[in-house]
N, C-alpha and C. Protein backbone atom coordinates (compact mmCIF):
# COMPACT_ATOMS: atom_id res chain seq x y z
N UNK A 1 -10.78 4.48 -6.50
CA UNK A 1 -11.24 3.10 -6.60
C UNK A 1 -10.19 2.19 -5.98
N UNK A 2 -10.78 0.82 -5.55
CA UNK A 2 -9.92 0.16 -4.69
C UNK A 2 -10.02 -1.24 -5.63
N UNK A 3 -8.82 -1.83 -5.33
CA UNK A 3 -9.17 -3.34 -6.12
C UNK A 3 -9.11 -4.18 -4.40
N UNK A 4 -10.31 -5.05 -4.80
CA UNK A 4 -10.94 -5.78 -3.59
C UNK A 4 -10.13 -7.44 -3.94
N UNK A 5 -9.87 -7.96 -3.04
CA UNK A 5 -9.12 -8.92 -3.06
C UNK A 5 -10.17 -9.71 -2.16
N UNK A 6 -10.66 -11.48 -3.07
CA UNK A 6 -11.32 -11.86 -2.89
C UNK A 6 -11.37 -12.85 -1.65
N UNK A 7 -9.81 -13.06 -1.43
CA UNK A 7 -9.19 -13.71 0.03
C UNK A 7 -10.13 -13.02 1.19
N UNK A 8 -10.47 -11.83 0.97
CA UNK A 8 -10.79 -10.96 2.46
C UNK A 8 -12.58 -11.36 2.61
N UNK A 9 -12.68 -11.91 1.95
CA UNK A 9 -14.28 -11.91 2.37
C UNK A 9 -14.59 -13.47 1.81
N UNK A 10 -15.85 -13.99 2.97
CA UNK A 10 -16.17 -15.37 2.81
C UNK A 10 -17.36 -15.10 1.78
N UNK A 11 -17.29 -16.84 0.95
CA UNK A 11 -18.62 -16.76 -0.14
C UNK A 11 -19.79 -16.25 0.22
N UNK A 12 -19.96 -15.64 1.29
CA UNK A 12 -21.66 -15.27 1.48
C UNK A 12 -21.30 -13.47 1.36
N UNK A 13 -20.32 -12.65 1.56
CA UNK A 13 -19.98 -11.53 1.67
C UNK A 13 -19.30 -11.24 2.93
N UNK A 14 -19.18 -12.02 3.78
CA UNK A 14 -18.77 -11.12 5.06
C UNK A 14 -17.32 -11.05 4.87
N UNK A 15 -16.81 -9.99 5.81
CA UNK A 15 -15.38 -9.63 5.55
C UNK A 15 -14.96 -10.71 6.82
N UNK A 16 -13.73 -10.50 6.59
CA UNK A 16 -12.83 -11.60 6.77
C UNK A 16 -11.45 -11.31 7.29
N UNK A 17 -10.76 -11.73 7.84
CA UNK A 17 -9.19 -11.49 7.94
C UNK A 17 -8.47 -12.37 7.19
N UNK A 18 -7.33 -12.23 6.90
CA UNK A 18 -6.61 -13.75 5.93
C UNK A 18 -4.72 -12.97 6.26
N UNK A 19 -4.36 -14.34 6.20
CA UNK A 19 -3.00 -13.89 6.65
C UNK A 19 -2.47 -13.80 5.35
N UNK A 20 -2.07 -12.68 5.59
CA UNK A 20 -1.37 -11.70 4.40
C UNK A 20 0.06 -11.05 4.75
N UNK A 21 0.48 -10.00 4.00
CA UNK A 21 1.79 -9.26 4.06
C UNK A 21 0.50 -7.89 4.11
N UNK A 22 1.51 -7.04 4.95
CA UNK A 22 0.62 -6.09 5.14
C UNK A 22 1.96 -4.72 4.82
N UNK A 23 1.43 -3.81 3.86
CA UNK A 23 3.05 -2.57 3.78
C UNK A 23 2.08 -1.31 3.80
N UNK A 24 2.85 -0.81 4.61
CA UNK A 24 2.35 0.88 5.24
C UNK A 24 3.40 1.45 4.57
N UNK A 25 2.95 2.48 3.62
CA UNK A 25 4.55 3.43 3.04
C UNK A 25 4.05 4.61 3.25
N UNK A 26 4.51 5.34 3.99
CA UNK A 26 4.23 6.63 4.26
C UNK A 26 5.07 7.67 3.46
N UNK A 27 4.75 9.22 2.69
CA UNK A 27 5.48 10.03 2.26
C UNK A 27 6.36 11.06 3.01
N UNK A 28 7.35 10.99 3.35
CA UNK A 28 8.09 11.88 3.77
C UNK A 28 8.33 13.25 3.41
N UNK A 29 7.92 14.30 4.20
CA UNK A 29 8.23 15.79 4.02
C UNK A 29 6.90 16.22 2.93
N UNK A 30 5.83 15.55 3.12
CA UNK A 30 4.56 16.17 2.43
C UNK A 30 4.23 17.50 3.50
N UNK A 31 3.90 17.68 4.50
CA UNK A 31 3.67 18.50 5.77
C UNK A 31 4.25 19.52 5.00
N UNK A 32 5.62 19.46 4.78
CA UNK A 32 6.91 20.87 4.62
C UNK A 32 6.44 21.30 3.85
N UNK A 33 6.54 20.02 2.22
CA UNK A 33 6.18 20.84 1.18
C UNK A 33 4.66 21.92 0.75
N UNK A 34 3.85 21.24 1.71
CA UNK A 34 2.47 21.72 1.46
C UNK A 34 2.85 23.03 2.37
N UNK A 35 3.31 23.49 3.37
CA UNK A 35 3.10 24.63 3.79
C UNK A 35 4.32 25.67 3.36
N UNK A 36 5.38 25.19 2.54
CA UNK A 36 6.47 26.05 1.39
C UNK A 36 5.34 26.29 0.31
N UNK A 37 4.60 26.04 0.26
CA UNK A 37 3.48 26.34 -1.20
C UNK A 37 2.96 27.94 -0.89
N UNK A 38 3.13 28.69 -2.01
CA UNK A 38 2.96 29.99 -2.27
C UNK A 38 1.57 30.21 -2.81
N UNK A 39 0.60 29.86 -2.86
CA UNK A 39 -0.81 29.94 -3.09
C UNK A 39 -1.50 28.90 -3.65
N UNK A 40 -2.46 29.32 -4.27
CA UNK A 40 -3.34 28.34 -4.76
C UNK A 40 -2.49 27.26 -6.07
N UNK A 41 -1.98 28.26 -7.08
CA UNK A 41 -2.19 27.39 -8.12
C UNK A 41 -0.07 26.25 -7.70
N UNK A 42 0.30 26.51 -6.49
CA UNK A 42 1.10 26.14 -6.26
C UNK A 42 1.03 24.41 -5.14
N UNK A 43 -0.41 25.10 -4.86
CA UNK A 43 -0.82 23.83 -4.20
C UNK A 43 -1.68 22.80 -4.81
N UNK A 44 -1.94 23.47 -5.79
CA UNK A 44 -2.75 22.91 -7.17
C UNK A 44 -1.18 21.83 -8.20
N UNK A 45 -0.66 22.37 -8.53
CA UNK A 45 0.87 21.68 -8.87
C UNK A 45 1.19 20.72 -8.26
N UNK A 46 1.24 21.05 -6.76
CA UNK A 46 1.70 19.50 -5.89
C UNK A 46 0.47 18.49 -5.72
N UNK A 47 -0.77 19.06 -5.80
CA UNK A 47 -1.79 18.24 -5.70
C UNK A 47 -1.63 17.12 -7.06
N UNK A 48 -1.63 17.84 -8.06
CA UNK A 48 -1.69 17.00 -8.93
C UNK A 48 -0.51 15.78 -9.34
N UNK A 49 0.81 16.55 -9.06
CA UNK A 49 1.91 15.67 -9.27
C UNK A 49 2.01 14.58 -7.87
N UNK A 50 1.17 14.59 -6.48
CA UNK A 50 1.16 13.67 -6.12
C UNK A 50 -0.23 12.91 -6.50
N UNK A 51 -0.89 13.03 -7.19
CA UNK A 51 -2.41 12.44 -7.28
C UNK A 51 -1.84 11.92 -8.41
N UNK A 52 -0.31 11.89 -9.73
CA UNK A 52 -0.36 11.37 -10.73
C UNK A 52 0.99 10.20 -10.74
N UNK A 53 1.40 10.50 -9.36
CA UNK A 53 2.09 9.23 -8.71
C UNK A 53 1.46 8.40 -7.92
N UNK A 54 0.44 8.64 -6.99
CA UNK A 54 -0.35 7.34 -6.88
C UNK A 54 -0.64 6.74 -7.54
N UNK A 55 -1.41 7.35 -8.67
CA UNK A 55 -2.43 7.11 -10.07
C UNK A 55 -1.25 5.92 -10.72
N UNK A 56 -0.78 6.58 -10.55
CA UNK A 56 0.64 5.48 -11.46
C UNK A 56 0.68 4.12 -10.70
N UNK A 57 1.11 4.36 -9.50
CA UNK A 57 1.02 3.07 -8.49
C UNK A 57 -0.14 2.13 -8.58
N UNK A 58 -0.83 2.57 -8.33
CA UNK A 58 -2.44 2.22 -8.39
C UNK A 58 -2.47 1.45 -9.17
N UNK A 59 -2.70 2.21 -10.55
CA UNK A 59 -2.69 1.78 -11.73
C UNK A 59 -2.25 0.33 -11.87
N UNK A 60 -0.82 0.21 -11.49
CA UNK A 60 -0.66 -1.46 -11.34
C UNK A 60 -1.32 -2.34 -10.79
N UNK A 61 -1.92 -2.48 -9.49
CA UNK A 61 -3.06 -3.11 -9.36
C UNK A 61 -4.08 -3.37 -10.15
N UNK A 62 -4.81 -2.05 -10.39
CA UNK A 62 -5.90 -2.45 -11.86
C UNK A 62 -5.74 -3.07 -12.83
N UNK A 63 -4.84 -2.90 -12.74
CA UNK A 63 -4.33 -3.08 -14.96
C UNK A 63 -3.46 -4.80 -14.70
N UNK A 64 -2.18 -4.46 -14.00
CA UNK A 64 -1.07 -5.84 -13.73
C UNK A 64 -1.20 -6.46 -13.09
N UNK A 65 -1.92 -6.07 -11.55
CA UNK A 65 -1.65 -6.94 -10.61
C UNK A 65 -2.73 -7.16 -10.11
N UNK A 66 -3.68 -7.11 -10.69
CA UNK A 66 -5.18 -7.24 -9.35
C UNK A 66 -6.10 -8.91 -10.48
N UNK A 67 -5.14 -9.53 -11.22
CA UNK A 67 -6.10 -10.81 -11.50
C UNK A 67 -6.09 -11.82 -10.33
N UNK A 68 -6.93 -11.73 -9.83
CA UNK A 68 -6.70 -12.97 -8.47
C UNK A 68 -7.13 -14.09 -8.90
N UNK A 69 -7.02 -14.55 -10.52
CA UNK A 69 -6.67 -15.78 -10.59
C UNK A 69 -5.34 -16.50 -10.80
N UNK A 70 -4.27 -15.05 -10.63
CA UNK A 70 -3.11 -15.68 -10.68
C UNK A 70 -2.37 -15.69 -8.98
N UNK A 71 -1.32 -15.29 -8.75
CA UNK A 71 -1.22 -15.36 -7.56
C UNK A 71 -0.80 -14.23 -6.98
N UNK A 72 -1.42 -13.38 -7.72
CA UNK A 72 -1.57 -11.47 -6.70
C UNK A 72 -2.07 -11.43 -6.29
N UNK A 73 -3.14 -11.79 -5.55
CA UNK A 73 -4.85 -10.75 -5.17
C UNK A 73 -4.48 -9.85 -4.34
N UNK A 74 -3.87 -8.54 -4.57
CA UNK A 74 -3.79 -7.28 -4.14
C UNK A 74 -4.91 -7.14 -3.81
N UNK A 75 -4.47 -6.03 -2.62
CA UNK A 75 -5.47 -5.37 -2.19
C UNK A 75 -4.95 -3.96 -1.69
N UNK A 76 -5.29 -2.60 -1.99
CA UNK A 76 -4.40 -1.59 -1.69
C UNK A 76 -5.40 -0.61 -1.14
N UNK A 77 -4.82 0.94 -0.59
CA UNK A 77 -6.09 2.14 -0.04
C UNK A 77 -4.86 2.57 0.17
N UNK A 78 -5.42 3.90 -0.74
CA UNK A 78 -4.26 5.66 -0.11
C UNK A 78 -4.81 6.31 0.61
N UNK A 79 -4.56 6.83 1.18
CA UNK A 79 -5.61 8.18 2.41
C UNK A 79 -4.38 8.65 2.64
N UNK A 80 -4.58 9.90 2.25
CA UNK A 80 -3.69 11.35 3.07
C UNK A 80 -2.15 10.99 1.96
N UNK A 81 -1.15 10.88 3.02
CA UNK A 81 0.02 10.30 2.49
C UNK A 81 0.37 9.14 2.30
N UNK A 82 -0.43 8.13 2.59
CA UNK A 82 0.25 6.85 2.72
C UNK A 82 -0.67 5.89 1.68
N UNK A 83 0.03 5.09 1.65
CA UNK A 83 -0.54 4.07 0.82
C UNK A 83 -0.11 3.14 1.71
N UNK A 84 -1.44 1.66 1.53
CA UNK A 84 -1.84 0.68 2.14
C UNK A 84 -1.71 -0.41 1.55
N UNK A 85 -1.04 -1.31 1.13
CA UNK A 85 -0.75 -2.58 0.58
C UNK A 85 -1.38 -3.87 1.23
N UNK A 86 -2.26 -5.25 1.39
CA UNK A 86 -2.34 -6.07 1.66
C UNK A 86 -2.47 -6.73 0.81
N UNK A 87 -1.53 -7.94 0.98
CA UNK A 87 -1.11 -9.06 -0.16
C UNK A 87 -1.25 -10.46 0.34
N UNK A 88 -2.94 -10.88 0.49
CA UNK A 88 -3.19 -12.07 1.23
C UNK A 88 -2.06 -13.12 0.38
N UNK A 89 -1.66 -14.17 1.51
CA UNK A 89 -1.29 -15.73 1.20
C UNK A 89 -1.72 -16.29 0.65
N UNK A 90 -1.76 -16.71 -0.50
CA UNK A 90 -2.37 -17.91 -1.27
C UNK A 90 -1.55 -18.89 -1.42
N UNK A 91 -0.14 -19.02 -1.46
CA UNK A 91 0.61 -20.07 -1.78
C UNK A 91 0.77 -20.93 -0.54
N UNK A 92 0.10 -21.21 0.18
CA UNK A 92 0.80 -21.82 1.06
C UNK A 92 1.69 -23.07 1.12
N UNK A 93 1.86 -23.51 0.18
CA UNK A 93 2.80 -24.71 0.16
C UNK A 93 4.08 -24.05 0.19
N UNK A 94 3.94 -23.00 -0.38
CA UNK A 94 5.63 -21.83 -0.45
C UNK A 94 5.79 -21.39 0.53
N UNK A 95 4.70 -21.44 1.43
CA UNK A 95 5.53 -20.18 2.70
C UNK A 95 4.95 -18.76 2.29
N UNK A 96 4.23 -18.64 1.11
CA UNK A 96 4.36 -17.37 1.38
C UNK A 96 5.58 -16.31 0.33
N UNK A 97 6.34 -17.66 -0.25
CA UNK A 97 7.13 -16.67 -1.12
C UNK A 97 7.18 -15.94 -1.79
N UNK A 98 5.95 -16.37 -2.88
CA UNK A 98 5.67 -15.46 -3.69
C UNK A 98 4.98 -14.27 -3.31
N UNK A 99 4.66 -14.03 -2.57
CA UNK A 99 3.67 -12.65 -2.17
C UNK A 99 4.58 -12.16 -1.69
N UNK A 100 5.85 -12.61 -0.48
CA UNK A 100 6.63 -11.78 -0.16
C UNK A 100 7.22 -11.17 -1.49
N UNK A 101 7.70 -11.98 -2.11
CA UNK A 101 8.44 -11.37 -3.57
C UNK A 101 7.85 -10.33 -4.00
N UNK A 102 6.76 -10.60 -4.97
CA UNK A 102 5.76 -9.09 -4.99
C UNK A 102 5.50 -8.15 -4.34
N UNK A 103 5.50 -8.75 -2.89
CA UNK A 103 5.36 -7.16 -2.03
C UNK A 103 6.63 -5.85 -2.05
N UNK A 104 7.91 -7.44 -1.98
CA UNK A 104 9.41 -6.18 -2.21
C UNK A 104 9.64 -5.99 -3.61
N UNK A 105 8.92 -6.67 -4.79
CA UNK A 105 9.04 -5.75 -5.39
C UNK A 105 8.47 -4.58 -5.71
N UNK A 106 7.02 -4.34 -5.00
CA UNK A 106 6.33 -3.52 -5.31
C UNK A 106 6.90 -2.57 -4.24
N UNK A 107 7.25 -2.74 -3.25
CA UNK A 107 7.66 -2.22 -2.46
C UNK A 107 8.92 -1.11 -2.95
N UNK A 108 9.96 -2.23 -3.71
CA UNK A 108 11.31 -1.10 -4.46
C UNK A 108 10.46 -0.52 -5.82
N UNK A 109 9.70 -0.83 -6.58
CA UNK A 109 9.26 0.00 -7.18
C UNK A 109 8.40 1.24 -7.11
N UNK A 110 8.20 1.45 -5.82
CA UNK A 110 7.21 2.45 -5.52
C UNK A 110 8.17 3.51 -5.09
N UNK A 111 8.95 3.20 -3.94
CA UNK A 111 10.21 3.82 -3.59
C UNK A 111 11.03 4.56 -4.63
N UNK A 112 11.04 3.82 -5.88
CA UNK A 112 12.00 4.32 -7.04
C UNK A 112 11.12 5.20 -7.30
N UNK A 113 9.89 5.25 -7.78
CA UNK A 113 8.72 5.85 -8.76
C UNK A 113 8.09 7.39 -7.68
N UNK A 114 8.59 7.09 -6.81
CA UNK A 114 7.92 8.56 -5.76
C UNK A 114 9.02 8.85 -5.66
N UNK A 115 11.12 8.63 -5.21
CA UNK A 115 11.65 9.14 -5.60
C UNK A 115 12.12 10.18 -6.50
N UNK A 116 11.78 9.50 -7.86
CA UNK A 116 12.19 10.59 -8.94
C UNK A 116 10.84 11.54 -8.87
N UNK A 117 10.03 11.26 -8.14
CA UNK A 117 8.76 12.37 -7.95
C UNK A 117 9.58 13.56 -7.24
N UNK A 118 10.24 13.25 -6.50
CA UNK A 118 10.84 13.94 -4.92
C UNK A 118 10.13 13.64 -4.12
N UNK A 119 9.73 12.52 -4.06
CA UNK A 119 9.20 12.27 -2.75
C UNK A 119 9.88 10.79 -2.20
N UNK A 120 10.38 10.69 -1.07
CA UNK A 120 10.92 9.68 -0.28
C UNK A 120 9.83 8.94 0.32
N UNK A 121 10.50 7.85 0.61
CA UNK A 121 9.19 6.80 1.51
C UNK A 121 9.48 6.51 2.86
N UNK A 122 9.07 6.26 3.98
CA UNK A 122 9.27 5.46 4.77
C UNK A 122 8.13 4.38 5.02
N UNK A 123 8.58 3.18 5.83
CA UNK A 123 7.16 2.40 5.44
C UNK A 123 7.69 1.05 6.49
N UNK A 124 6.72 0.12 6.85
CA UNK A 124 6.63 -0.73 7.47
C UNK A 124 6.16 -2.14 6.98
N UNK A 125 7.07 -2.98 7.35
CA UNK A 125 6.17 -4.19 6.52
C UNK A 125 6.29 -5.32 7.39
N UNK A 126 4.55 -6.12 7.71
CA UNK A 126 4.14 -6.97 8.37
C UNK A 126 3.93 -8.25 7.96
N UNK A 127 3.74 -9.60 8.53
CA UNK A 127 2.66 -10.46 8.44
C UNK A 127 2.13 -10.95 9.37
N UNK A 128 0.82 -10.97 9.16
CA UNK A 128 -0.26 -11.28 9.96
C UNK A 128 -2.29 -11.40 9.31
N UNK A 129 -2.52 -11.17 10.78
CA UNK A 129 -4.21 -11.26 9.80
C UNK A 129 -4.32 -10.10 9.42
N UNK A 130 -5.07 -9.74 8.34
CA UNK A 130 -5.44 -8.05 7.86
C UNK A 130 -6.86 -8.50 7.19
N UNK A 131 -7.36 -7.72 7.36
CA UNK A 131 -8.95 -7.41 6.23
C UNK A 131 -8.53 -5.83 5.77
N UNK A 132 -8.58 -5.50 4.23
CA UNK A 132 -8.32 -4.21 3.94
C UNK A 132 -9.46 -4.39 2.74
N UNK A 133 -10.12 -3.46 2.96
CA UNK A 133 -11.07 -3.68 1.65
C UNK A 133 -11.68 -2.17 1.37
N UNK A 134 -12.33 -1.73 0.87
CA UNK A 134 -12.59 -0.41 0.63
C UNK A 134 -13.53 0.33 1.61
N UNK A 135 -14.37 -0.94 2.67
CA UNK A 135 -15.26 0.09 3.58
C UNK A 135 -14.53 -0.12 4.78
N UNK A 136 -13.25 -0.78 5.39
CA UNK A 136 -12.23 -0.89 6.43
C UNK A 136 -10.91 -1.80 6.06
N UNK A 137 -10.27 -1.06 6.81
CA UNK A 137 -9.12 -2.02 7.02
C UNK A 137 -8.48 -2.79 8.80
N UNK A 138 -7.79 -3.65 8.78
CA UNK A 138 -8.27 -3.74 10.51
C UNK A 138 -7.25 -5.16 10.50
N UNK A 139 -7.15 -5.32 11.90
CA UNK A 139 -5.93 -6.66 12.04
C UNK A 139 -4.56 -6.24 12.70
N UNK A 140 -4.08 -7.06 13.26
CA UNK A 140 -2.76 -7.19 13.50
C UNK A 140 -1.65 -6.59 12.98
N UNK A 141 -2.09 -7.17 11.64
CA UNK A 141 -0.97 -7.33 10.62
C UNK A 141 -0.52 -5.35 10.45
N UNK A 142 -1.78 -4.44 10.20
CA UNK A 142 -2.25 -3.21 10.00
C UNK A 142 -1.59 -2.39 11.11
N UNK A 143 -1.22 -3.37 12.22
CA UNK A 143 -1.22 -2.40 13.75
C UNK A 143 0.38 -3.02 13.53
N UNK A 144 0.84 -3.80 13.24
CA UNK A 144 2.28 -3.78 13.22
C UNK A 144 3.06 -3.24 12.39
N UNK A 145 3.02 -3.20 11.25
CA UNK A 145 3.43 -2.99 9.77
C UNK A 145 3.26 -1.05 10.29
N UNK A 146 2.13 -0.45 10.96
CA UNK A 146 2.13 1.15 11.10
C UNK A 146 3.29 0.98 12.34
N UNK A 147 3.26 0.43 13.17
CA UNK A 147 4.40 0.53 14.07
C UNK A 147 6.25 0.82 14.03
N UNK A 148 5.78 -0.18 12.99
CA UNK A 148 7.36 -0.45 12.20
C UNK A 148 7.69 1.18 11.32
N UNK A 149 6.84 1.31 10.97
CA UNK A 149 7.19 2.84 10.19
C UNK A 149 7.23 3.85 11.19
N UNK A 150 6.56 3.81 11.80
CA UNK A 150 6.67 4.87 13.03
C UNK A 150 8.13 4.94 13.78
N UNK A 151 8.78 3.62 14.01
CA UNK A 151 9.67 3.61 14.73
C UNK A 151 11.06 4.53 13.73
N UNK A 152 11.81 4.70 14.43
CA UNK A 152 13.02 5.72 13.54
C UNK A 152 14.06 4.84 13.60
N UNK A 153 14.97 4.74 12.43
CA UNK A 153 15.70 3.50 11.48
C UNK A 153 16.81 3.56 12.88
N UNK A 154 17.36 2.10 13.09
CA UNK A 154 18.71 1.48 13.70
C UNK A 154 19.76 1.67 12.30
N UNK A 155 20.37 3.11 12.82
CA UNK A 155 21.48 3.31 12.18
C UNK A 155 22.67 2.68 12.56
């Protein structure tokens, strides 16, 4: 399940773009670990201990962060390894602060929380237009924020 953020779509239903923060976090060394897996009930183990760290992540949206009458309206989608963050603008008299705030913190808390999983992050973070909603995601914001993760860190 996805929490739909009501920024992305106009009062009649159509989807929408809205300038948002956009975070791509990708899992590092899932590939390895899935093919070090010794059979079924070994790939059954990692299935679940990563399906109960999303679940966890997630979870905050549903439960903490998805009232978009305050000033979250999350909007998130996992597929494969990565998880998808868009955190439309609503403040605009701020700039934008507060959503940036939430995004890094959600951002260091996810990092910490798939850590002690063993799992590392790498990840990208944008702003721009995004529409992310549960039947697409799409925008600028989506094509930069994957870029940025793709690229390999200035050591």
């Amino acid at each position: 399940m996805m929490v739909e953020s009501a920024d992305f779509y106009e009062k009649d239903g159509n989807p929408v773009v809205a300038q948002s923060f956009c975070v791509v976090a990708d899992l590092l060394g899932l590939k390895a670990r899935v093919t070090r897996c010794e059979g079924e009930e070994e790939l059954n183990d990692l299935c679940t201990l990563l399906a109960d760290l999303l679940a966890e992540a997630t979870s905050l949206f549903k439960e903490e962060w998805s009232d978009t009458s305050s000033w979250r309206p999350w909007a998130h989608r996992v597929f494969s390894d990565t998880l998808l963050l868009g955190y439309p603008i609503v403040s605009r008299n701020d700039a934008g602060e507060p959503e940036l705030g939430g995004s890094l913190d959600f951002v260091q808390w996810f990092q910490f929380r798939m850590a002690l999983g063993g799992f590392f992050v790498c990840g990208g973070m944008s702003i721009g237009y995004l529409h992310l909603s549960s039947e697409h995601c799409f925008g600028p914001a989506l094509i930069e924020a994957h870029e940025i993760e793709q690229r390999p860190p200035n050591l």
